[in-house]
N, C-alpha and C. Protein backbone atom coordinates (compact mmCIF):
# COMPACT_ATOMS: atom_id res chain seq x y z
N UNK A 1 153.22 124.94 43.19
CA UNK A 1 153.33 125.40 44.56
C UNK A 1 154.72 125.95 44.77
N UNK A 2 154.76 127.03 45.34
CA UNK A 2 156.26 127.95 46.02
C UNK A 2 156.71 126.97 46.24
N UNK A 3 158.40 126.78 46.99
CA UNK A 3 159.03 126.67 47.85
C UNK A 3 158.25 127.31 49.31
N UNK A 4 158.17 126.17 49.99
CA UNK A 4 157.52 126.91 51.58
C UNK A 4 159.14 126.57 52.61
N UNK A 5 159.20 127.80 52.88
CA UNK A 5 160.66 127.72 53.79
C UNK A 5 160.21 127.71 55.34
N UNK A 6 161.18 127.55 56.31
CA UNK A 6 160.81 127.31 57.73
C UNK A 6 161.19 128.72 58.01
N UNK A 7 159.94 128.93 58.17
CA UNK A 7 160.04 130.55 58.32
C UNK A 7 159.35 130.84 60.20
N UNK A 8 158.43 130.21 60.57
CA UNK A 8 157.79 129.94 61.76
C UNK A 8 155.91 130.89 61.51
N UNK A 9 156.19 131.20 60.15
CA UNK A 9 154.72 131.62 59.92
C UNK A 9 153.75 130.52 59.98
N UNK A 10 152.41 130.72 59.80
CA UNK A 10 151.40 130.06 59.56
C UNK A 10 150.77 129.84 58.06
N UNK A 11 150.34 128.84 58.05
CA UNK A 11 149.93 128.97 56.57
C UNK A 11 148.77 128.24 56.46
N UNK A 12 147.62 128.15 55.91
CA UNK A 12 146.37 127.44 55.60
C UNK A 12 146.68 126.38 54.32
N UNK A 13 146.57 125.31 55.05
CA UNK A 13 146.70 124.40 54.29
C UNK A 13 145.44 123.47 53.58
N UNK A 14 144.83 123.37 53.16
CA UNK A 14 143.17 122.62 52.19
C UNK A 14 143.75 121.20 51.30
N UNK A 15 143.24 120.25 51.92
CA UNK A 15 143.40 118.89 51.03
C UNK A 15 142.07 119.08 49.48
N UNK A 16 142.97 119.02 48.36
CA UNK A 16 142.53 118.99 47.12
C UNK A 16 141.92 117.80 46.57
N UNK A 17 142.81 117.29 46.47
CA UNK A 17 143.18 115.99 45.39
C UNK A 17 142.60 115.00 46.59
N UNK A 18 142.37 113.25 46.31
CA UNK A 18 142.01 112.71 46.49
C UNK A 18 143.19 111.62 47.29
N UNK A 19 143.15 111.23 48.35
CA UNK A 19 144.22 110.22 48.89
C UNK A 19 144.31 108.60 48.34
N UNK A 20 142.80 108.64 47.34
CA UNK A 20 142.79 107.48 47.06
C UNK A 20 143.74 107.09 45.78
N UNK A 21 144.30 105.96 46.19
CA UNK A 21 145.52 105.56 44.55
C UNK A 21 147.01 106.36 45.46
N UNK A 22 147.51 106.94 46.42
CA UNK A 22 148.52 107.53 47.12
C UNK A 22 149.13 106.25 48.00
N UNK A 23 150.19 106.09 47.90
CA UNK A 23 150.91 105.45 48.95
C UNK A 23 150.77 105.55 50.44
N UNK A 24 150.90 104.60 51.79
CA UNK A 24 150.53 104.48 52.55
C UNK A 24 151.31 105.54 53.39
N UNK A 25 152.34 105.80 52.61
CA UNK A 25 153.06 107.32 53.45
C UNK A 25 152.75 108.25 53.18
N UNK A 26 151.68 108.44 51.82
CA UNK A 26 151.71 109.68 51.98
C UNK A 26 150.31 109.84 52.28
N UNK A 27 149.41 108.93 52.60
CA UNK A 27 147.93 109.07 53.42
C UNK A 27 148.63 109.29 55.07
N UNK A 28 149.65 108.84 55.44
CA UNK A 28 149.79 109.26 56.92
C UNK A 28 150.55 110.69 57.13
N UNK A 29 151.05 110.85 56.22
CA UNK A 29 152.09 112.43 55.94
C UNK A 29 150.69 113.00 56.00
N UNK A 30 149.71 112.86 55.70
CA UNK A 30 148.07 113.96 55.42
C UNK A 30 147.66 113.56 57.03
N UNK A 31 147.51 112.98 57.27
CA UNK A 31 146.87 112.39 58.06
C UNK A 31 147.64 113.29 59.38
N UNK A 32 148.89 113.18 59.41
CA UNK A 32 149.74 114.05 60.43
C UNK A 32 149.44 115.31 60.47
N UNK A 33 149.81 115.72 59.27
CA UNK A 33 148.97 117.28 59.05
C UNK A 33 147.67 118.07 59.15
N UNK A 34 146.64 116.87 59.69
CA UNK A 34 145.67 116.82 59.99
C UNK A 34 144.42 116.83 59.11
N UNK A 35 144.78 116.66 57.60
CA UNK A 35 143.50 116.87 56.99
C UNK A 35 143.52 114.81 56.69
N UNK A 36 142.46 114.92 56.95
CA UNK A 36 141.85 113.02 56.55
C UNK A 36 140.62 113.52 55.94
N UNK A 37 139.92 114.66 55.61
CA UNK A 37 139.19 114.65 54.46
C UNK A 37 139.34 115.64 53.27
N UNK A 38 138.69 115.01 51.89
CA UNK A 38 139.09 116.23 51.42
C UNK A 38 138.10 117.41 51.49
N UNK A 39 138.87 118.62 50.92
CA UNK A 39 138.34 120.25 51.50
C UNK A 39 138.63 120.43 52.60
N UNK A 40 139.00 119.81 53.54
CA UNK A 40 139.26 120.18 54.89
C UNK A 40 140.62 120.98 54.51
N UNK A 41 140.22 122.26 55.58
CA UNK A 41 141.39 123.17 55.80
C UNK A 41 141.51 123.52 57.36
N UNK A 42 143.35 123.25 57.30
CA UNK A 42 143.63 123.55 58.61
C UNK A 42 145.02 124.51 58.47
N UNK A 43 145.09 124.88 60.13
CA UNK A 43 145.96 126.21 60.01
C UNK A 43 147.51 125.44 60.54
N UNK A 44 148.58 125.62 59.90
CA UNK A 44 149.39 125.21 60.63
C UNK A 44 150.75 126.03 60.55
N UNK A 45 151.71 126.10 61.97
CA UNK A 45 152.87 126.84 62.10
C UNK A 45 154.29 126.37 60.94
N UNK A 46 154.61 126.86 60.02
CA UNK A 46 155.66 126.14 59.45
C UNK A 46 157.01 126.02 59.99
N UNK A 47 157.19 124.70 60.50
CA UNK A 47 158.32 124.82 60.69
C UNK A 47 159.04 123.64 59.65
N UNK A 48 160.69 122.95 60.36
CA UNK A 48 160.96 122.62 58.58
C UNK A 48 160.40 121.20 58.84
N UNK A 49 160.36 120.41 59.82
CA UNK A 49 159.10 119.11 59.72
C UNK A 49 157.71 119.37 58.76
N UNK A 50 157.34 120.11 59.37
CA UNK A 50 156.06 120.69 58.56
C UNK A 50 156.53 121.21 56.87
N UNK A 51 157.21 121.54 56.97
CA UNK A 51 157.53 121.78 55.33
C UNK A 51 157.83 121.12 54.45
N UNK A 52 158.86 120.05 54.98
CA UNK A 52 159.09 118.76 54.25
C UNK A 52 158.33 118.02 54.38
N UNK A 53 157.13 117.81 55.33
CA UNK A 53 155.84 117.36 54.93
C UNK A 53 155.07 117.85 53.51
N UNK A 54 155.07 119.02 53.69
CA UNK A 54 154.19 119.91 52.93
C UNK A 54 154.63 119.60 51.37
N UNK A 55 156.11 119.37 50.87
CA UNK A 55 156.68 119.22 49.87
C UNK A 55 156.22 117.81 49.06
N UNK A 56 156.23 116.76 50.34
CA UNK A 56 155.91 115.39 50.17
C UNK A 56 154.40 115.07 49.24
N UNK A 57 153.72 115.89 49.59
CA UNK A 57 151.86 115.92 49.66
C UNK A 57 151.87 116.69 48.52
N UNK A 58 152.32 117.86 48.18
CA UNK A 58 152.09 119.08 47.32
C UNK A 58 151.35 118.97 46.30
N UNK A 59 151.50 117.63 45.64
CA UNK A 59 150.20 117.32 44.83
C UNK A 59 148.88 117.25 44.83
N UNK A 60 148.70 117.36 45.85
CA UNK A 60 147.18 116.90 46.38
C UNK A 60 146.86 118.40 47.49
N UNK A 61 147.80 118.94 47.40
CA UNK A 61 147.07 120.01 48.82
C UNK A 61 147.40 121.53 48.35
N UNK A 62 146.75 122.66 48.68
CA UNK A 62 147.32 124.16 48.24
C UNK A 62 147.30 124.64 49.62
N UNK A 63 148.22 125.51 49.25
CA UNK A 63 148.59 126.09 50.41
C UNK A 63 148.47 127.71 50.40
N UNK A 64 147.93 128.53 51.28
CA UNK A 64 147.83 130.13 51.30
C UNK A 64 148.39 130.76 52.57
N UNK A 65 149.03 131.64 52.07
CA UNK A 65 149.32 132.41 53.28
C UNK A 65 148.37 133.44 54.33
């Protein structure tokens, strides 16, 4: 995965990978971002909260512009 910078674009974010076996921060870091299932895709504004989220998860989620 890129570097995602706080740019104030949008980006489509899709949970991949599985939350199960993940630490309890990083099921709520998903959970914030709004996907709690997987395949679920949602649209979100990047800002740098959201990005350093996005960095946290990166294993488990792809991201498209």
């Amino acid at each position: 995965m890129e570097m995602i910078s706080a740019s104030g674009k949008t980006v489509k974010v899709r949970l991949e990978g599985s939350y199960i076996g993940c630490t309890r921060r990083q099921r709520e870091t998903l959970r914030g971002l709004g996907l709690n299932r997987r395949g679920r895709t949602v649209t979100v504004k990047v800002t740098e909260p959201v990005a350093g989220m996005l960095r946290k998860v990166q294993h488990l989620v792809a991201v498209e512009e």
